[in-house]
N, C-alpha and C. Protein backbone atom coordinates (compact mmCIF):
# COMPACT_ATOMS: atom_id res chain seq x y z
N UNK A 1 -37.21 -162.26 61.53
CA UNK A 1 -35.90 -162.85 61.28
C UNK A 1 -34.95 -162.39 62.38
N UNK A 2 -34.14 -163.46 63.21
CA UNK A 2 -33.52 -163.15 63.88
C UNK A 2 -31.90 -163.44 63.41
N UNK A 3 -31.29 -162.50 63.70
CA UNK A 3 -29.68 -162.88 63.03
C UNK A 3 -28.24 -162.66 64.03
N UNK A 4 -28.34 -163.95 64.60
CA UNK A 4 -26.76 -163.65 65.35
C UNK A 4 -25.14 -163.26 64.37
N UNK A 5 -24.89 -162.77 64.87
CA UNK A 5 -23.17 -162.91 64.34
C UNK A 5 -22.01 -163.31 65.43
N UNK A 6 -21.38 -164.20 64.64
CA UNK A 6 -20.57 -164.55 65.45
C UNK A 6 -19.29 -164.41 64.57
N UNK A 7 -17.87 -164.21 65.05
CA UNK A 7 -16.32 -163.59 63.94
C UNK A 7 -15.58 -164.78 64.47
N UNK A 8 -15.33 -165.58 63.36
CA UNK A 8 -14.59 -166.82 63.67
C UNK A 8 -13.03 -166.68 63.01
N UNK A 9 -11.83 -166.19 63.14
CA UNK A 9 -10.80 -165.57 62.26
C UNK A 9 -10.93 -164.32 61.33
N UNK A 10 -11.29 -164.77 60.55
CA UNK A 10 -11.53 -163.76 59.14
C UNK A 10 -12.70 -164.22 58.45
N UNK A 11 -13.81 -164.84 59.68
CA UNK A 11 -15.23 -165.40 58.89
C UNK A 11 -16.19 -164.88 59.82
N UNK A 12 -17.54 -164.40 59.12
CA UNK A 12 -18.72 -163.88 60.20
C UNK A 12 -19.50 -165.30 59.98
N UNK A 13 -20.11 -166.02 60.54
CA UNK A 13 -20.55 -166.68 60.50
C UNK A 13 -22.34 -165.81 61.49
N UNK A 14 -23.37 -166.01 60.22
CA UNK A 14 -24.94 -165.20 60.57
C UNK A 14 -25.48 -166.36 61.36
N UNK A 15 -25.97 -166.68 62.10
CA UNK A 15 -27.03 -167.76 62.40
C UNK A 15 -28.05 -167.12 62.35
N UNK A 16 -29.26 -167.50 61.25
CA UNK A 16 -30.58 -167.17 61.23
C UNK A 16 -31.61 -167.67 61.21
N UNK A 17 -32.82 -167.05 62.13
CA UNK A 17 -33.80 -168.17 62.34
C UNK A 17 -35.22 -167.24 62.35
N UNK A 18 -36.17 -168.24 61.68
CA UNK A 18 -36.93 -167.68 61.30
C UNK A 18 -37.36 -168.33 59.60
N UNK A 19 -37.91 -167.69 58.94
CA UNK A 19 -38.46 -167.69 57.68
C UNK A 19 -37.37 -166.39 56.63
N UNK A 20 -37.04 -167.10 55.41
CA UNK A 20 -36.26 -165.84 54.71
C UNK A 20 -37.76 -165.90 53.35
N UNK A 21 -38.78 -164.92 54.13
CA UNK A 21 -40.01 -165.26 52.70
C UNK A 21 -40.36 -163.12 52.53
N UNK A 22 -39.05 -162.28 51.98
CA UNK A 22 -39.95 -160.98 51.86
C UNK A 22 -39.44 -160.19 52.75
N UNK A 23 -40.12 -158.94 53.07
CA UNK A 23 -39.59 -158.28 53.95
C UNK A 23 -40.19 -158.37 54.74
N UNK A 24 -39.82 -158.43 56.27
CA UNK A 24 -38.46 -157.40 56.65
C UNK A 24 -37.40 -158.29 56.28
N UNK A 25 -37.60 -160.00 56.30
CA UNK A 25 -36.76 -160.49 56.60
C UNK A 25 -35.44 -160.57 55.92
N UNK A 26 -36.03 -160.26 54.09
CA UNK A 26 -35.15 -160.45 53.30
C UNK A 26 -33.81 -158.82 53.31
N UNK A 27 -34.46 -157.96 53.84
CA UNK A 27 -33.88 -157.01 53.92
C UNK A 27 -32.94 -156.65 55.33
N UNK A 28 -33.44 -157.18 56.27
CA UNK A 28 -32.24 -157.63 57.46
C UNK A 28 -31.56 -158.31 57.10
N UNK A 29 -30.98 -159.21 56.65
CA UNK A 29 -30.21 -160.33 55.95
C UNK A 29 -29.01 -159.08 54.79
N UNK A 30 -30.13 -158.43 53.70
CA UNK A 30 -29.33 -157.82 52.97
C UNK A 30 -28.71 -157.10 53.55
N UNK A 31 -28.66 -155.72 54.55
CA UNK A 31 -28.70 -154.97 55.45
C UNK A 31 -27.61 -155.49 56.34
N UNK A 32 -27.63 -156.20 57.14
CA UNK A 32 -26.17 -156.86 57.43
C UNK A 32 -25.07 -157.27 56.72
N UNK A 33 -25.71 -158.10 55.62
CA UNK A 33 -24.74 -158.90 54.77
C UNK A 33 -23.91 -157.27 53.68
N UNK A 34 -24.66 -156.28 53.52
CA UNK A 34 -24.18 -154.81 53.33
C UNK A 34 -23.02 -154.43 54.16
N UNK A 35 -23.67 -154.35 55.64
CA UNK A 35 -22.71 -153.88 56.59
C UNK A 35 -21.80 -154.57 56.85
N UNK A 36 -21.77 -155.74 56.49
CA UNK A 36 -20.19 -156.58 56.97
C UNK A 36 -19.58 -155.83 55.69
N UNK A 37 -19.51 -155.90 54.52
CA UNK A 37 -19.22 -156.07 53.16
C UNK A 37 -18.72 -154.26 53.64
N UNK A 38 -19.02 -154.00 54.12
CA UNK A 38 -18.01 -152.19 54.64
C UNK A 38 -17.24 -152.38 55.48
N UNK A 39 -17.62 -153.02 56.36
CA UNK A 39 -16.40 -153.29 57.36
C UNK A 39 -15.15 -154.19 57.01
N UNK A 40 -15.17 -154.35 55.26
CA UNK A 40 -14.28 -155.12 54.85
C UNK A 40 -14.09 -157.30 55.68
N UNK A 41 -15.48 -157.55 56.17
CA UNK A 41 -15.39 -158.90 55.82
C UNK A 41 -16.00 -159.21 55.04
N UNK A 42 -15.66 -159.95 54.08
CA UNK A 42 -15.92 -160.83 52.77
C UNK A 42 -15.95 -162.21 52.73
N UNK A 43 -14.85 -163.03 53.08
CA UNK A 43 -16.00 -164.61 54.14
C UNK A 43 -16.78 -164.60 54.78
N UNK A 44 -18.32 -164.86 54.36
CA UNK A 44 -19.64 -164.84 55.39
C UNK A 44 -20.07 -166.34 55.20
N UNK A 45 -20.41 -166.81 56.70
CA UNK A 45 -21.40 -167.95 56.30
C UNK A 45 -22.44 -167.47 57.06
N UNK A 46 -23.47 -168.62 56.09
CA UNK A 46 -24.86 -168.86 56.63
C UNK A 46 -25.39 -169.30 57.30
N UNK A 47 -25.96 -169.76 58.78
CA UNK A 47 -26.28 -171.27 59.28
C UNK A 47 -27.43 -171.07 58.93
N UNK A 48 -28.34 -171.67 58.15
CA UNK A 48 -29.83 -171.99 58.07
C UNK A 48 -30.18 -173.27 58.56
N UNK A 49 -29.90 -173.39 59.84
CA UNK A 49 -29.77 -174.71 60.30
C UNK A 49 -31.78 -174.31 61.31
N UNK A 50 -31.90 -172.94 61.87
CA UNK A 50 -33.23 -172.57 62.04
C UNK A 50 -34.09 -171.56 61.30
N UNK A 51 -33.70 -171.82 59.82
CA UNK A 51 -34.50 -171.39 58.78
C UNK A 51 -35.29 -172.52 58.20
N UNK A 52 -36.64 -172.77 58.44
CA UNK A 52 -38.01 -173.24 58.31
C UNK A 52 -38.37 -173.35 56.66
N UNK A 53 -38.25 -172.12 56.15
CA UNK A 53 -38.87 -172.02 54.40
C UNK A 53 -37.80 -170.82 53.78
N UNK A 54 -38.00 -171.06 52.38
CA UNK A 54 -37.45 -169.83 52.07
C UNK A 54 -38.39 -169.64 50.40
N UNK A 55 -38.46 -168.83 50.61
CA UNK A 55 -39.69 -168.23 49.01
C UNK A 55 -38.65 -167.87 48.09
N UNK A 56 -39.23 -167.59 46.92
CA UNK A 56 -38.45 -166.72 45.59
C UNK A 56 -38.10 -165.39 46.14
N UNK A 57 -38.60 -165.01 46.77
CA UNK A 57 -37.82 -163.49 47.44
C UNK A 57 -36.53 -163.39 48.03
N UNK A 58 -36.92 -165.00 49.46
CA UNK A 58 -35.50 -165.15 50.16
C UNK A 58 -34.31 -165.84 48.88
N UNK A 59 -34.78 -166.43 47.70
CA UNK A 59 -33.72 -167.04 46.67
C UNK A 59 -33.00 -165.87 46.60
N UNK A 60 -33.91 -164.93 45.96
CA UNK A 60 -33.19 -163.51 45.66
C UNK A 60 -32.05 -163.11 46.38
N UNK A 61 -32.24 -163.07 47.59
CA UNK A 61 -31.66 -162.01 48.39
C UNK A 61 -30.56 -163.03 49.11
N UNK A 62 -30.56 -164.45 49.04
CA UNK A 62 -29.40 -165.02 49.06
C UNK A 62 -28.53 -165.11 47.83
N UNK A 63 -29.13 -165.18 46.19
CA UNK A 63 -27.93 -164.78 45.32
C UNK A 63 -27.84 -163.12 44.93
N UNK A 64 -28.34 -162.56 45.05
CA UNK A 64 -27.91 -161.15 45.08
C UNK A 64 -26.78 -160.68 46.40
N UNK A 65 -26.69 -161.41 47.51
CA UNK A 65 -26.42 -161.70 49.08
C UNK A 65 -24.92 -162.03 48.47
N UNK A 66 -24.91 -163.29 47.71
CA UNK A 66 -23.19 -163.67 47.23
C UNK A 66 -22.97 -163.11 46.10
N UNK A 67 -23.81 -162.47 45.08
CA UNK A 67 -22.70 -161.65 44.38
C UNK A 67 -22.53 -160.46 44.65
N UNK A 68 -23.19 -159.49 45.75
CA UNK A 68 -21.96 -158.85 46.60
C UNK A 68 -21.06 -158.85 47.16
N UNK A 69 -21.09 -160.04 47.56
CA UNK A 69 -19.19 -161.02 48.44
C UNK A 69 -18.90 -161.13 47.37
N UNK A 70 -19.02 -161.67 46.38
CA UNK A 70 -18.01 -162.01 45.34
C UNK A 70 -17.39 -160.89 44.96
N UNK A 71 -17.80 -159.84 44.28
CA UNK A 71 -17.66 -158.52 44.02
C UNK A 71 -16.68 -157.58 44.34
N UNK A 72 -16.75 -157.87 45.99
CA UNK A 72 -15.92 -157.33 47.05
C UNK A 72 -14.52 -158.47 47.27
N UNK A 73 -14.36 -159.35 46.63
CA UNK A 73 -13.29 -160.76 46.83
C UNK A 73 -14.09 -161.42 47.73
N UNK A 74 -14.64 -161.73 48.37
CA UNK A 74 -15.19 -162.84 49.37
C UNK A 74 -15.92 -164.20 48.78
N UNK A 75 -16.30 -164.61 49.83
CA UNK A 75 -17.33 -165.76 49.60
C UNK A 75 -18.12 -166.10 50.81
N UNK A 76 -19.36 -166.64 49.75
CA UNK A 76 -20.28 -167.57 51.12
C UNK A 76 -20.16 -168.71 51.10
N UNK A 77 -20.64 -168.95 52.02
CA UNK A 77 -21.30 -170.43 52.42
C UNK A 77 -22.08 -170.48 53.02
N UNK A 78 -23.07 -171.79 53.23
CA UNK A 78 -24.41 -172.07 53.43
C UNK A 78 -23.80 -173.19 54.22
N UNK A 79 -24.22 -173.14 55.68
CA UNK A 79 -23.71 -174.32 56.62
C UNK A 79 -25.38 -174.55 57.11
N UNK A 80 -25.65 -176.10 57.43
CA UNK A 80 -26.87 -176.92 58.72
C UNK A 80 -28.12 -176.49 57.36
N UNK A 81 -27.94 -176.87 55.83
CA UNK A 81 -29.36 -175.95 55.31
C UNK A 81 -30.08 -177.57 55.73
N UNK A 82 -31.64 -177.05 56.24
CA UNK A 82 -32.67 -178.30 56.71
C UNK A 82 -33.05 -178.30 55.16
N UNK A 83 -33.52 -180.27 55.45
CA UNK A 83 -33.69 -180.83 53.65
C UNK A 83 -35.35 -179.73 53.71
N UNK A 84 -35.79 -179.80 53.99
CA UNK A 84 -36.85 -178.62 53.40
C UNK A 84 -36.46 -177.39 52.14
N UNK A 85 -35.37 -176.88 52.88
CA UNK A 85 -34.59 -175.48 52.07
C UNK A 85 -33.98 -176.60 50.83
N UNK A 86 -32.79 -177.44 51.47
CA UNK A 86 -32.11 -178.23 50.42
C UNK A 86 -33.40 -178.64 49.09
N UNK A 87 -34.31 -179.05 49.57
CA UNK A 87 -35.09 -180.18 48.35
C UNK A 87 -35.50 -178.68 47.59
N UNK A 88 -35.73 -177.29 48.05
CA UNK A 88 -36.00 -176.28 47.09
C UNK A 88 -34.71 -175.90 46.56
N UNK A 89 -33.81 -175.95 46.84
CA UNK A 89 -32.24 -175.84 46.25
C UNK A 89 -31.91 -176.73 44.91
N UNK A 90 -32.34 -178.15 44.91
CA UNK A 90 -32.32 -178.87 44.23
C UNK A 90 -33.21 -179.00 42.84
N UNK A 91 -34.38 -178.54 43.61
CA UNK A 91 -35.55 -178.49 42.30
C UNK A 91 -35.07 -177.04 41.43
N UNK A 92 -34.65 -175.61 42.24
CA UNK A 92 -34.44 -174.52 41.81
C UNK A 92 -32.65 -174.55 41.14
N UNK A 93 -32.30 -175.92 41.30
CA UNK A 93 -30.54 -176.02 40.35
C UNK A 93 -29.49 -174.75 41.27
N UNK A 94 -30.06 -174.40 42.26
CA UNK A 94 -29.50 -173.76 42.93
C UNK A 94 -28.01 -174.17 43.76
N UNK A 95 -28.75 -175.58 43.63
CA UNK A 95 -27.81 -176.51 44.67
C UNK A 95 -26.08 -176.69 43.96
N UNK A 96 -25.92 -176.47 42.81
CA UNK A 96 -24.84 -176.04 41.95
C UNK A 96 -24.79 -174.71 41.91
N UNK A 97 -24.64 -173.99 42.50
CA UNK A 97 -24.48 -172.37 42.55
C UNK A 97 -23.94 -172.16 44.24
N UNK A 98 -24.81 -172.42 45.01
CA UNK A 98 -24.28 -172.72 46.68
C UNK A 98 -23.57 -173.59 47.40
N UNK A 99 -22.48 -172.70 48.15
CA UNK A 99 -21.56 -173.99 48.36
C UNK A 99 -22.35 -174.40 49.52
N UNK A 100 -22.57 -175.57 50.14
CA UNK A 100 -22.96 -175.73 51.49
C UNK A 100 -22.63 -176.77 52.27
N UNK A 101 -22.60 -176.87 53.18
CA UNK A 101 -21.53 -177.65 54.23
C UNK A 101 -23.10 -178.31 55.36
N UNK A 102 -22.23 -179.26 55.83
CA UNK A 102 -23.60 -179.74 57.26
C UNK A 102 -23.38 -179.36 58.44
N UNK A 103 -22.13 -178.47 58.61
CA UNK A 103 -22.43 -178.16 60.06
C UNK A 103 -20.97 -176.44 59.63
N UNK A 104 -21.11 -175.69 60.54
CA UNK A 104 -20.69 -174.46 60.82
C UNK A 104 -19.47 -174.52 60.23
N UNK A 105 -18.44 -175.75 61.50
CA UNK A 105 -17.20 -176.28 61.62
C UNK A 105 -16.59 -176.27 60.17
N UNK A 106 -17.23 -177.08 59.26
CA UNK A 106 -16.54 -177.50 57.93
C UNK A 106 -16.98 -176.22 57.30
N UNK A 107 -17.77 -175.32 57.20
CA UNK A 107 -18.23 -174.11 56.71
C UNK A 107 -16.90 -173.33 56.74
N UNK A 108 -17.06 -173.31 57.80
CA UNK A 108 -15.72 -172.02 58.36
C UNK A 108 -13.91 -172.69 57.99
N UNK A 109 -13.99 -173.87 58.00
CA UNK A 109 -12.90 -174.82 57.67
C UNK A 109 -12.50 -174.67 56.06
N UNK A 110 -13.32 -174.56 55.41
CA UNK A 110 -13.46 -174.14 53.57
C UNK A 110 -12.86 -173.38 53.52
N UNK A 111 -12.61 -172.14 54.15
CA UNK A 111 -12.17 -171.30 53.87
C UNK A 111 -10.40 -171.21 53.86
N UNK A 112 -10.32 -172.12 54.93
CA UNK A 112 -8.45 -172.30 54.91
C UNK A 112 -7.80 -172.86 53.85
N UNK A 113 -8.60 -173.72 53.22
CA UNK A 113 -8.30 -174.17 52.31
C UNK A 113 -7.93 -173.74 50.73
């Protein structure tokens, strides 16, 4: 799992690519999404725009992932998810639990609002 960060105002926006199926991957993800959550940012988005699959492990560790932002006042978002991830979002009712956007722009734009 590879994970850029990029600080767009008062938003980290992760780009990650790779597979979220277990460790290591699911635990780099937590592990960051930790370390922002100390450094006091709490708007995080997601791009899974080059995330391939995601297993019951990576489910995990993306809602365990937002109710630590929540917790702390923040929020996520899920920006670029490929219909692969989406059609498991949908079957798993997940897709009412995650906010998610189609591209970064409107991701990071949610938040002004």
């Amino acid at each position: 799992m590879n994970i850029k960060e990029k600080i767009i105002g008062d938003v980290v926006v992760l780009s990650l690519k790779g597979n979220l199926m277990g460790e290591p991957d699911t635990t780099d993800l937590r592990d960051k999404i930790y370390s922002l959550l100390q450094d006091d940012f709490v708007n995080i988005v997601l791009d899974l725009a080059k995330v391939k699959w995601v297993n019951s492990s990576g489910l995990g560790t993306l809602i365990s992932s937002m109710t630590s932002i929540k917790n702390k006042g923040g929020e996520m978002r899920l920006a670029n998810v490929t219909d692969k991830v989406e059609s498991l979002f949908v079957i798993t009712q997940l897709i009412k639990v995650f906010k998610t956007y189609e591209s970064i722009d409107r991701a990071v734009a949610s938040f002004r609002k």
